[in-house]
N, C-alpha and C. Protein backbone atom coordinates (compact mmCIF):
# COMPACT_ATOMS: atom_id res chain seq x y z
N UNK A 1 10.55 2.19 -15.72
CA UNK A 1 10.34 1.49 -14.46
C UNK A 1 8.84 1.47 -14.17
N UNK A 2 8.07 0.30 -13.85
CA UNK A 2 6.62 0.63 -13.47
C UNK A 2 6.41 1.09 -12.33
N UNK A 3 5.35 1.06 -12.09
CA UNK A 3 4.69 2.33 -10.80
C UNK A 3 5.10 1.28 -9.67
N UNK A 4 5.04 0.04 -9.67
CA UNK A 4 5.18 -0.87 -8.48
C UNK A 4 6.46 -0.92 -7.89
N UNK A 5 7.60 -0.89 -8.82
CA UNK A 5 8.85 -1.01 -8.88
C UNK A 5 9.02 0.51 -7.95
N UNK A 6 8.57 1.36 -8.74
CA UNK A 6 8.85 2.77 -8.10
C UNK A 6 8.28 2.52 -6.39
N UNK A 7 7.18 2.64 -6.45
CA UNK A 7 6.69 2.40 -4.70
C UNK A 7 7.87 1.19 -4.06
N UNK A 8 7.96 0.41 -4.38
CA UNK A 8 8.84 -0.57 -3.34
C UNK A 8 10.30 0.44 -3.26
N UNK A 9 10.82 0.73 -4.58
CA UNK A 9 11.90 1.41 -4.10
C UNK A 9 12.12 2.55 -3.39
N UNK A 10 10.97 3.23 -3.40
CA UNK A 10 11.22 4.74 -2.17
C UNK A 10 10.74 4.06 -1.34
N UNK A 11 9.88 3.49 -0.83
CA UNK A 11 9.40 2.52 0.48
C UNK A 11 10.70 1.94 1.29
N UNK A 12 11.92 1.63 0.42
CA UNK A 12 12.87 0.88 0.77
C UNK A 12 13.96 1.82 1.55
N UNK A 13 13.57 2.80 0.38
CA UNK A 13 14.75 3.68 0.73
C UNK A 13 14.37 4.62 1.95
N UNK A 14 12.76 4.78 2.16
CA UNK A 14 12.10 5.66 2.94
C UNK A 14 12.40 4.98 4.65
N UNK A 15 11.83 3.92 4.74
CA UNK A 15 11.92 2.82 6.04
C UNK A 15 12.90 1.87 5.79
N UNK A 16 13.63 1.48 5.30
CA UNK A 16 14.04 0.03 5.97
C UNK A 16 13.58 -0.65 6.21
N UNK A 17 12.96 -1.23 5.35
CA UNK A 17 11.29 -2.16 5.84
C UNK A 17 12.16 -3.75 6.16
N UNK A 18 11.49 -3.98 7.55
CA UNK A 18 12.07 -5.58 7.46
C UNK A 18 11.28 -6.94 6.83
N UNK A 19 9.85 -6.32 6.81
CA UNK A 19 9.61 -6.76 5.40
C UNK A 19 8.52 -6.03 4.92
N UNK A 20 8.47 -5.86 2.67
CA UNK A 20 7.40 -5.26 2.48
C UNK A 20 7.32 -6.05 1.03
N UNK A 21 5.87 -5.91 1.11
CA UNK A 21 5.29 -6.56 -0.16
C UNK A 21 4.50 -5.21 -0.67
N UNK A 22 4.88 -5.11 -2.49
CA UNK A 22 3.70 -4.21 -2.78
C UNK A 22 2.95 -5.44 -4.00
N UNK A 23 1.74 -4.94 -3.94
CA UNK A 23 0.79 -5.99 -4.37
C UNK A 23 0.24 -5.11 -5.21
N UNK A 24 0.19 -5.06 -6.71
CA UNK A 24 -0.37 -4.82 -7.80
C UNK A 24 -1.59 -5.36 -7.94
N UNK A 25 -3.04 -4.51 -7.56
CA UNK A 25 -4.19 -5.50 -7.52
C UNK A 25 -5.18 -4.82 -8.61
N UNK A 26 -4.56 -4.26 -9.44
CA UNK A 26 -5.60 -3.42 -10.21
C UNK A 26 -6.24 -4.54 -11.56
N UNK A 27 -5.90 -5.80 -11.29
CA UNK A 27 -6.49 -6.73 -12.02
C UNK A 27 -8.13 -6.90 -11.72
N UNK A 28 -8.11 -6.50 -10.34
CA UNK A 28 -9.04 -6.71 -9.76
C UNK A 28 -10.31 -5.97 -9.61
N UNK A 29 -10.03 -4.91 -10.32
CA UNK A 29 -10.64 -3.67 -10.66
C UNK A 29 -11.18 -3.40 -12.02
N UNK A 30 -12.26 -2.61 -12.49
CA UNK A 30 -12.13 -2.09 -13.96
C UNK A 30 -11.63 -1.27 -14.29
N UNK A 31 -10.67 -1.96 -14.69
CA UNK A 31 -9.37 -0.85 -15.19
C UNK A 31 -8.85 -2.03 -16.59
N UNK A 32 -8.00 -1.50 -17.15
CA UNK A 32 -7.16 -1.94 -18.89
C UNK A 32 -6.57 -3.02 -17.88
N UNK A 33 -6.06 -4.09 -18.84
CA UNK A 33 -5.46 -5.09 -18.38
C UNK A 33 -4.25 -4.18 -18.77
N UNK A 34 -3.43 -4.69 -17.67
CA UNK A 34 -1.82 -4.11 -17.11
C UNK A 34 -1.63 -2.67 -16.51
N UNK A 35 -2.99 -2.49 -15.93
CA UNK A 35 -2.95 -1.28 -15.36
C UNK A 35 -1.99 -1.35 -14.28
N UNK A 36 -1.68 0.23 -13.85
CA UNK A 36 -1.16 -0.10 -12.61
C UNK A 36 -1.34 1.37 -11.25
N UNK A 37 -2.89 0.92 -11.17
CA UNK A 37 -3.62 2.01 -10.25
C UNK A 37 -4.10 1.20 -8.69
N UNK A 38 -4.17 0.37 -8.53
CA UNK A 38 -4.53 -0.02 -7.95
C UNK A 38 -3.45 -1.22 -6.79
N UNK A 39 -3.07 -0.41 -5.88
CA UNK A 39 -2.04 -1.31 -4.77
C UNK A 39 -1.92 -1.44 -2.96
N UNK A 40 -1.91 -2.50 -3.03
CA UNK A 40 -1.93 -2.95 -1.52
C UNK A 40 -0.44 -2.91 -1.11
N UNK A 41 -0.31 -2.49 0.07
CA UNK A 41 1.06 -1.86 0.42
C UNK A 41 1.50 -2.85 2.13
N UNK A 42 2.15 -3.75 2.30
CA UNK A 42 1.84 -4.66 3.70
C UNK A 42 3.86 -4.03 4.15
N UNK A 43 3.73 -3.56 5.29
CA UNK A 43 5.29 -2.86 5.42
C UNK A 43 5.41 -2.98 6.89
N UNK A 44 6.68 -3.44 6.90
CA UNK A 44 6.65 -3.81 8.40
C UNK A 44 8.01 -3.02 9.04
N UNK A 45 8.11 -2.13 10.06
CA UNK A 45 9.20 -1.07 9.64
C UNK A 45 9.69 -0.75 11.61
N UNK A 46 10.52 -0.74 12.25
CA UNK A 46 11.10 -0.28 13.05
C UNK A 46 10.50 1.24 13.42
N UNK A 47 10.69 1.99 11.97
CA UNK A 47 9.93 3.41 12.54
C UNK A 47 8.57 3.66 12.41
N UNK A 48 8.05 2.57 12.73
CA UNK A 48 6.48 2.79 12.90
C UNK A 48 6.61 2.43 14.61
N UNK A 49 7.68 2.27 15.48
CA UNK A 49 7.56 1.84 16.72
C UNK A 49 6.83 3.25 17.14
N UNK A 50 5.70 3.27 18.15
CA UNK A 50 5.12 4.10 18.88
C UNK A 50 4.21 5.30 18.09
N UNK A 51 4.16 4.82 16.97
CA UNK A 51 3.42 5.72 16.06
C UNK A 51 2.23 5.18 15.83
N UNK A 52 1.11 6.20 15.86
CA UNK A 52 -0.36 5.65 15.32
C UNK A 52 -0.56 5.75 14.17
N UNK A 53 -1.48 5.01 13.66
CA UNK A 53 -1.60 4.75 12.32
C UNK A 53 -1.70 5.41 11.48
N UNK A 54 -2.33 6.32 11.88
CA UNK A 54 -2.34 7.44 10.86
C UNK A 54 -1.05 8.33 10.75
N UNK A 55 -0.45 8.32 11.33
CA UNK A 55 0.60 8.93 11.25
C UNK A 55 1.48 8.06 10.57
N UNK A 56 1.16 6.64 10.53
CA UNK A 56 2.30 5.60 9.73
C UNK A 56 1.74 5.78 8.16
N UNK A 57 0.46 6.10 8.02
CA UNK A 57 -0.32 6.55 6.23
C UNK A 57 0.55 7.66 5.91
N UNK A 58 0.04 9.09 7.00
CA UNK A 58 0.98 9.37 5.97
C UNK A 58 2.10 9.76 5.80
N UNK A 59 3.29 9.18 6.48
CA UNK A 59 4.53 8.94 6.62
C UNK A 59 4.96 8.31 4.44
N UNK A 60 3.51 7.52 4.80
CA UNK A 60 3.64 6.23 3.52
C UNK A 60 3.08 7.15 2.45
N UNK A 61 2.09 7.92 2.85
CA UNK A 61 1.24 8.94 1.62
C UNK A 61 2.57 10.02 1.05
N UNK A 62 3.37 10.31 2.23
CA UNK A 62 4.23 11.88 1.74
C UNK A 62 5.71 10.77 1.00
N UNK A 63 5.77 10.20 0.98
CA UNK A 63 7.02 9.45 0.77
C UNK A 63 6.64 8.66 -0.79
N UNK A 64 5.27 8.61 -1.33
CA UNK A 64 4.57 8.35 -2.31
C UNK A 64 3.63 9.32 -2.95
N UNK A 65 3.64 10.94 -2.56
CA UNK A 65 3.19 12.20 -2.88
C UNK A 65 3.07 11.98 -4.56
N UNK A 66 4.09 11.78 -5.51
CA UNK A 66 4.03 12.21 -6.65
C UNK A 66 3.03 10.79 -7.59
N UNK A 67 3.60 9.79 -6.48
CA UNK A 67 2.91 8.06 -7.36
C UNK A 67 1.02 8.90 -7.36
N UNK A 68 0.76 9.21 -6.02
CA UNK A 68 -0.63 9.36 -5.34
C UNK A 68 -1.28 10.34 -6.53
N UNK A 69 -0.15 11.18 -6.81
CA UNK A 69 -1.37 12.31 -7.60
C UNK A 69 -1.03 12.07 -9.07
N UNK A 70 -0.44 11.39 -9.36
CA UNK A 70 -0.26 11.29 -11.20
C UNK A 70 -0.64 9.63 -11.40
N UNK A 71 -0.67 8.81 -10.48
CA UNK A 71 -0.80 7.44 -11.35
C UNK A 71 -1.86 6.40 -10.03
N UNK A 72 -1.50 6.66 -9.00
CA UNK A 72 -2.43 5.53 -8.20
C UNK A 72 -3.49 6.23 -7.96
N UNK A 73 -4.90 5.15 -7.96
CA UNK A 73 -6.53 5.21 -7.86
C UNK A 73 -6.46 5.14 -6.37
N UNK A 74 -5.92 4.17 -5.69
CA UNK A 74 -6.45 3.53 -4.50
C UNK A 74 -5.19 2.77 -4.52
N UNK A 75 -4.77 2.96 -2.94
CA UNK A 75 -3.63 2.42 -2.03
C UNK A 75 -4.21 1.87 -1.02
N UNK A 76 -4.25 0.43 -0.62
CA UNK A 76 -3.87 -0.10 0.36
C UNK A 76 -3.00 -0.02 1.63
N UNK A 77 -2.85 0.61 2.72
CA UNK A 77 -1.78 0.19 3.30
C UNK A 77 -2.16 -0.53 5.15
N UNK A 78 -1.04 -1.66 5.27
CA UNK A 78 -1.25 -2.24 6.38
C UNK A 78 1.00 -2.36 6.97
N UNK A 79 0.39 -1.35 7.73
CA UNK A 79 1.66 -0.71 8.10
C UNK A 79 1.43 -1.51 9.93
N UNK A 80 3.30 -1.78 10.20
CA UNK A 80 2.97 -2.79 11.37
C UNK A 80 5.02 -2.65 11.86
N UNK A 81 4.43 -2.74 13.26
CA UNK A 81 5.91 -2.88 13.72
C UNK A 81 6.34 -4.35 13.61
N UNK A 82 7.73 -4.55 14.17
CA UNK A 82 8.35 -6.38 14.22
C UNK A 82 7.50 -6.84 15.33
N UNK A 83 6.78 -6.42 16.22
CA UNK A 83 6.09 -6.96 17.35
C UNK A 83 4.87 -6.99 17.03
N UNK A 84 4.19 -6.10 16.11
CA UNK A 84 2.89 -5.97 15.62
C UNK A 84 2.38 -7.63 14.58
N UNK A 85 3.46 -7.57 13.88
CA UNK A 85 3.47 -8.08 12.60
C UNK A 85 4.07 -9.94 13.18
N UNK A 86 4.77 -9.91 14.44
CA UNK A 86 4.88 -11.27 14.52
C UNK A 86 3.82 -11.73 15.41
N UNK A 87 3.04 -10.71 16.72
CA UNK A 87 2.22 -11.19 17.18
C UNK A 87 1.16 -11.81 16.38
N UNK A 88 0.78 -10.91 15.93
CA UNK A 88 -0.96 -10.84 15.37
C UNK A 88 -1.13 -10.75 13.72
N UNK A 89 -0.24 -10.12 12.77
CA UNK A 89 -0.64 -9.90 11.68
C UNK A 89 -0.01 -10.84 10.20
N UNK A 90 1.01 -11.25 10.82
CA UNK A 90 1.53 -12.34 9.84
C UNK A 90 0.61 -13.17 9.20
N UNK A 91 0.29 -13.81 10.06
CA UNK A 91 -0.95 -14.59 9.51
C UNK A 91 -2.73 -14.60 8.96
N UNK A 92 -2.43 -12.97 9.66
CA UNK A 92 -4.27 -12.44 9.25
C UNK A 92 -4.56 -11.21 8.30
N UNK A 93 -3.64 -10.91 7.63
CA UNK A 93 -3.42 -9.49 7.04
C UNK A 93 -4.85 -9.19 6.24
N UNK A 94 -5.45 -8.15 6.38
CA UNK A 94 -6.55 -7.96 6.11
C UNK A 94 -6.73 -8.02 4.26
N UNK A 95 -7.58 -8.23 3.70
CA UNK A 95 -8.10 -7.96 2.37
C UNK A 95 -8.47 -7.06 1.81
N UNK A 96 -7.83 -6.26 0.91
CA UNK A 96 -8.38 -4.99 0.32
C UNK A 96 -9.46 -4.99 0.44
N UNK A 97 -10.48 -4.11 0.27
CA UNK A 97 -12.02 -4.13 -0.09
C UNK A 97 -11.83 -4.19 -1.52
N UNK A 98 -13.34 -4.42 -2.18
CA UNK A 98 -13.51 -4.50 -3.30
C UNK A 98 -13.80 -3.59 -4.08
N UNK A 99 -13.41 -2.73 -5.01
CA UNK A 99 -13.70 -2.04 -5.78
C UNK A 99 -14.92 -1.65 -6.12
N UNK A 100 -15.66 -0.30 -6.54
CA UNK A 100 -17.02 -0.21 -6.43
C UNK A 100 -17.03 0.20 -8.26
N UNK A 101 -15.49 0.34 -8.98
CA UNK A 101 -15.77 0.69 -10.27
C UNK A 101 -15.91 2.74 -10.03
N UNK A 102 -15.29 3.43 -9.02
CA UNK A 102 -15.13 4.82 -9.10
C UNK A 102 -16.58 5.42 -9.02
N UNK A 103 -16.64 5.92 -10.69
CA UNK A 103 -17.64 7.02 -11.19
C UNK A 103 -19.03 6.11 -11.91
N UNK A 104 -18.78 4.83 -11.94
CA UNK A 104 -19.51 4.33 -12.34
C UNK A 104 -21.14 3.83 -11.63
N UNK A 105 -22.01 4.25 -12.25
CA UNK A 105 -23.43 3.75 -11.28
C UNK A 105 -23.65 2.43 -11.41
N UNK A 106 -23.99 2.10 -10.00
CA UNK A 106 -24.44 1.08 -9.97
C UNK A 106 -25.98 0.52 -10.41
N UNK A 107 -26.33 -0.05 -11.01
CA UNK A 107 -27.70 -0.69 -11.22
C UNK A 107 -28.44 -0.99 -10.71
């Protein structure tokens, strides 16, 4: 099963997401072609009602504990209630940042 497959399915099983996209972006990165370190996480969930954000990470970090320390670089997440996500975020969902390449110096 790949790492993406794995995150959507405990994500699924974790919240009840009414909707979630996981986004494989490690193309975008220097990394091997078909890596799979690099993911944007967009989850839109009932039990994020009245919770701050950080507390919705790491709801999303402990529920993805084993992905975090053996296989993902960098997680994305844009975590949002049904009121969050139809007001304001449907249509504006933010853009990962761009990769700086880790350990690598810049020039």
């Amino acid at each position: 099963m790949t790492i993406e497959a794995v995150i959507e399915q405990k994500l699924l099983s974790a919240f009840s997401p009414l909707h979630l996209d996981v986004i494989n972006e490690s193309h975008q990165h220097n990394v091997a072609p078909g890596s799979e370190s690099h993911f944007k996480v967009i989850i839109v969930s009932n039990d994020f009602e009245g919770e701050r954000l950080i507390k919705r990470h790491r709801a999303i970090n402990s529920a993805l504990s084993e992905e975090l320390s053996q296989h993902i670089h960098a997680l994305a997440l844009h975590t949002y209630t049904e009121k969050e996500w139809h007001d304001y975020y449907e249509a504006n969902t933010p853009l990962s940042p761009k990769c700086l390449g880790g350990s690598k110096k810049r020039a």
